[in-house]
Protein backbone atom coordinates (compact mmCIF):
# COMPACT_ATOMS: atom_id res chain seq x y z
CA UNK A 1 114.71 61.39 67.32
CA UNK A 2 118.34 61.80 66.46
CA UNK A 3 118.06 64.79 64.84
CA UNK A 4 116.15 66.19 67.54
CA UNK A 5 118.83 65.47 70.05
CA UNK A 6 121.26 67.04 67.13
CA UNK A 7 119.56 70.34 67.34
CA UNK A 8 118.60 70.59 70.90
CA UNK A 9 121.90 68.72 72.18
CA UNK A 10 122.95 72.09 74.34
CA UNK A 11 119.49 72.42 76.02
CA UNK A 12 119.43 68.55 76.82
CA UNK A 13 122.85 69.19 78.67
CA UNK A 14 121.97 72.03 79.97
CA UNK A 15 118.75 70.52 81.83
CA UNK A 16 120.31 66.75 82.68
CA UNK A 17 124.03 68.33 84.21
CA UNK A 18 122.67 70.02 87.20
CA UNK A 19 120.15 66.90 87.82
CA UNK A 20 123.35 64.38 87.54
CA UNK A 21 125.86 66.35 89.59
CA UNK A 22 122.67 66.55 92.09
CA UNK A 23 122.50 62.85 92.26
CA UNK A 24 126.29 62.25 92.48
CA UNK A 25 125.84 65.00 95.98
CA UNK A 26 123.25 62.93 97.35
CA UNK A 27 125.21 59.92 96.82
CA UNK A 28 128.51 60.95 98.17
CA UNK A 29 126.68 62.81 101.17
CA UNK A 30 124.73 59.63 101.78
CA UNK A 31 126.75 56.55 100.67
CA UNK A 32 130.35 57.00 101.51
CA UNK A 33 132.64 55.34 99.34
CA UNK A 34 134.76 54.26 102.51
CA UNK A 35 132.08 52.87 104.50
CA UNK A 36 133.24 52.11 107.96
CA UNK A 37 131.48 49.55 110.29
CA UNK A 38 128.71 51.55 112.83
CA UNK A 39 128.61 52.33 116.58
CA UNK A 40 129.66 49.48 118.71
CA UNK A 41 128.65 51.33 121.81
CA UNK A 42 125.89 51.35 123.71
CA UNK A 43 125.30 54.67 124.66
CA UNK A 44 122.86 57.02 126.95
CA UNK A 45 121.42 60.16 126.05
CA UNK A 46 118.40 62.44 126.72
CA UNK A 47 116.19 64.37 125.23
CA UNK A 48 114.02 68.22 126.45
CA UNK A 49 117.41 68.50 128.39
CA UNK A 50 118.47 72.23 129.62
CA UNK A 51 120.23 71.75 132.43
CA UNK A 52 123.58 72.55 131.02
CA UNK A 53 122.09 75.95 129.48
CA UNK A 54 119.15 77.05 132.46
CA UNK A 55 120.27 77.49 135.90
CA UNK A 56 116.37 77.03 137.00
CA UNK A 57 116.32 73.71 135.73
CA UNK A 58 115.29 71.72 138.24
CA UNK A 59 116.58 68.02 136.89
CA UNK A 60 120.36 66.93 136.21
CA UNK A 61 121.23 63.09 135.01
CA UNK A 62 124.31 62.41 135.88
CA UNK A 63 127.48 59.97 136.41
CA UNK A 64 128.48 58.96 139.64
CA UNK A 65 132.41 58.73 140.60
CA UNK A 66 131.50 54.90 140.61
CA UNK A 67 130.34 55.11 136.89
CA UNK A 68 126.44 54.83 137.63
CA UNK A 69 124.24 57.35 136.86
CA UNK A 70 122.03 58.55 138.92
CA UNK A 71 118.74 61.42 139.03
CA UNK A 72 118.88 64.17 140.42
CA UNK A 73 116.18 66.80 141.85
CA UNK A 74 116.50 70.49 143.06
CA UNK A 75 113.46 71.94 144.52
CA UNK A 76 111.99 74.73 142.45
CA UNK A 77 111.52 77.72 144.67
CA UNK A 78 109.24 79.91 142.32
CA UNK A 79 106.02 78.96 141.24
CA UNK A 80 106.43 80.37 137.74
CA UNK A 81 109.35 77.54 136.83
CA UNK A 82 107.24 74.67 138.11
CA UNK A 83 106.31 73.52 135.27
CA UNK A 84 109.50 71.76 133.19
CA UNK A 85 109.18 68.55 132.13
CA UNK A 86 111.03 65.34 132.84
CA UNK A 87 113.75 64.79 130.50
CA UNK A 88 113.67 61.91 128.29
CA UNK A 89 116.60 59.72 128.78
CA UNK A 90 117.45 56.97 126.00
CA UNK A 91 119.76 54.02 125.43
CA UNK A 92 120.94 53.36 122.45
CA UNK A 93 121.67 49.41 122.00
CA UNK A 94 124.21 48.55 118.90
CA UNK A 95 122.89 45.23 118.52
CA UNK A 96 119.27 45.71 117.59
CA UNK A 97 120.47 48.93 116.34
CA UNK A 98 117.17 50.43 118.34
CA UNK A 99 116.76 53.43 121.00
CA UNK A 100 115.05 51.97 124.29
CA UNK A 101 113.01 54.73 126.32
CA UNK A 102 114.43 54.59 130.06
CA UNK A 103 112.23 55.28 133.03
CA UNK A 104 113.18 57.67 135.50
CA UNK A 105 112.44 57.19 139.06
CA UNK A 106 109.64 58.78 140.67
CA UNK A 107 110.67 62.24 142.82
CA UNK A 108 109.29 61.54 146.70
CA UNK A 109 109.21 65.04 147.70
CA UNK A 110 109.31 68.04 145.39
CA UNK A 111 110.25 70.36 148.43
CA UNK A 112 113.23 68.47 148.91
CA UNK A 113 116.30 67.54 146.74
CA UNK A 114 116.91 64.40 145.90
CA UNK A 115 119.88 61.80 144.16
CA UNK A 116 118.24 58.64 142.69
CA UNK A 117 119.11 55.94 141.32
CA UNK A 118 118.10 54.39 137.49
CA UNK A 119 116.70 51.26 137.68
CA UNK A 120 116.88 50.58 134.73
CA UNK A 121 120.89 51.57 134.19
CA UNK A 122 121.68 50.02 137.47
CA UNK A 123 125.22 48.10 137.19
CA UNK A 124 125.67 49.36 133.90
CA UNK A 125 128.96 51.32 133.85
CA UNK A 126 129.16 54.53 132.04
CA UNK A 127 131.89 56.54 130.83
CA UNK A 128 131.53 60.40 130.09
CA UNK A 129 133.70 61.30 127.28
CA UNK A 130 132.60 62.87 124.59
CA UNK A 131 133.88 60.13 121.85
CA UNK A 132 133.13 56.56 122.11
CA UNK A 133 136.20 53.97 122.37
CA UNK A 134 135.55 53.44 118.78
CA UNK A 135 135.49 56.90 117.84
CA UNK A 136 132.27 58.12 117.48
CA UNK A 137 131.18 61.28 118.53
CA UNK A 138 126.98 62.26 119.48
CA UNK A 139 125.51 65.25 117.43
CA UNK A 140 122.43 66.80 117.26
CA UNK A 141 121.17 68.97 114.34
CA UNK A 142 117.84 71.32 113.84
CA UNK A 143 116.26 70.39 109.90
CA UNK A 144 113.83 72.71 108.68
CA UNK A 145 111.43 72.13 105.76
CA UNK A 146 110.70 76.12 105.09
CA UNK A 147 112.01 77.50 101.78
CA UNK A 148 111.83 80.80 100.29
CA UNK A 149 108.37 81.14 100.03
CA UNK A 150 107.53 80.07 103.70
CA UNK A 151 110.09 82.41 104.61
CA UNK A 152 108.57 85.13 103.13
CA UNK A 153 105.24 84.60 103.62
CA UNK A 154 104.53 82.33 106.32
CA UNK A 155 103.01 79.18 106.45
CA UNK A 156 103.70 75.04 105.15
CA UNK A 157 106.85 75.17 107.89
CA UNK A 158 107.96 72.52 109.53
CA UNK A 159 111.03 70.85 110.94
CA UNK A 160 112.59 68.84 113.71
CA UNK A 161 115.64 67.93 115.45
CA UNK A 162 117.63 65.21 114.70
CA UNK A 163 120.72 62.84 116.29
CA UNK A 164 123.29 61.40 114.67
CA UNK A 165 126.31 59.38 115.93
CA UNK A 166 129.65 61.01 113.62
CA UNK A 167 132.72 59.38 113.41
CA UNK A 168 135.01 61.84 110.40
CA UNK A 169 132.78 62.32 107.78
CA UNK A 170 130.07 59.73 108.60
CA UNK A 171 127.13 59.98 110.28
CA UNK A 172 124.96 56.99 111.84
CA UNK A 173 121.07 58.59 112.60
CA UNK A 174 119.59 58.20 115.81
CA UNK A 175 115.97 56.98 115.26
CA UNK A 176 113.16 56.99 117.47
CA UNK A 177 110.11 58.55 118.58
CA UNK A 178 109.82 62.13 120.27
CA UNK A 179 108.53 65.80 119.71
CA UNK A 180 110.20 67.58 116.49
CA UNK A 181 109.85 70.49 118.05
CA UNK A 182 111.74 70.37 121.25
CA UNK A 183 115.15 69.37 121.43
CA UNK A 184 117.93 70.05 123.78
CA UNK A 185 119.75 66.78 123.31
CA UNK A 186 123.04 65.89 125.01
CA UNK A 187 125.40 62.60 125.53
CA UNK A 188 125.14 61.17 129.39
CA UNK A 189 128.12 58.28 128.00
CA UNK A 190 128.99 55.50 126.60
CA UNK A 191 128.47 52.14 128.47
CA UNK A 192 132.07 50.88 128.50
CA UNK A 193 131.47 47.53 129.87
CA UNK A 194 129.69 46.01 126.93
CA UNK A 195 131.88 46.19 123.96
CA UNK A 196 130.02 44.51 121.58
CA UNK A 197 131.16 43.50 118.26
């Protein structure tokens, strides 16, 4: 065995260097050596959202000047843009660590614009800046699972978006259950009245 390794000692380092720098990547990318402590924030966010980038889209979620957010519905005027869905809207609770699925109010009248409350955000106070008091900031990415091959010949592709919340060069994911294949994410806030530690 030892003179094998002897006589094949450049072709053993040859084939274990790239698979030990590989690991050491993955490691750092994954398990920062300064670990900081995660999100302390609540926060709300939503999901199949485009109505920062589609002037036709007929749903907004917004912050009041109160702090409260609030629904909103504009009446879709041609029949061919009828057919968006809801948004999803999620809060993320630091404690459990979890993403709760919030319900949206029912619309009363689709021919008529409406503002409406969130039941189930009501009296929770919101703040709309981009980074958390803590100094976390929401991201979304787009993963694909296609390499060379499916690239140039189709087929075995898959992928899916994914959130993160990204404070310098950490990132905290965002788990729960939705389409991979729509995305469209954005930040509503961070609830500022339950700083938990």
């Amino acid at each position: 065995m030892k003179g094998f390794l002897k006589e094949h000692f450049v072709l053993i380092a040859g084939l274990a260097l790239p698979l030990f720098l590989s690991a050491v990547f993955f490691f750092s990318a994954n398990f920062p050596m300064n670990a900081i402590d995660p999100p302390r924030y609540a926060a709300v966010f939503v999901h199949e959202y485009y109505y920062r980038n589609n002037p036709d889209y007929p749903y907004k979620v917004d912050i009041n000047e109160k702090g409260y957010a609030e629904f909103h519905y504009y009446p879709v005027t041609d029949e061919k843009l009828r057919n968006w869905n809801l948004p999803a809207v999620y809060l993320y609770e630091p404690k459990k660590r979890k993403v709760r699925r919030i319900e949206l109010p029912k619309i009363p009248d689709f021919k008529s614009e409406a503002t409406l409350p969130i039941a189930d955000l009501e009296g929770v106070k919101i703040n709309t800046s981009k980074t958390s008091p803590d100094g976390f900031t929401f991201v979304q990415d787009y993963k694909g699972s296609g390499n060379i091959m499916t690239h140039l010949f189709g087929g075995g592709y898959s992928g899916g978006y994914r959130y993160f919340f990204v404070k310098e060069s950490h990132r905290f994911p965002i788990e729960f259950e939705t389409s991979p294949f729509y995305g469209n994410g954005d930040l509503i806030g961070w609830v500022v009245d339950e700083d938990t530690p």
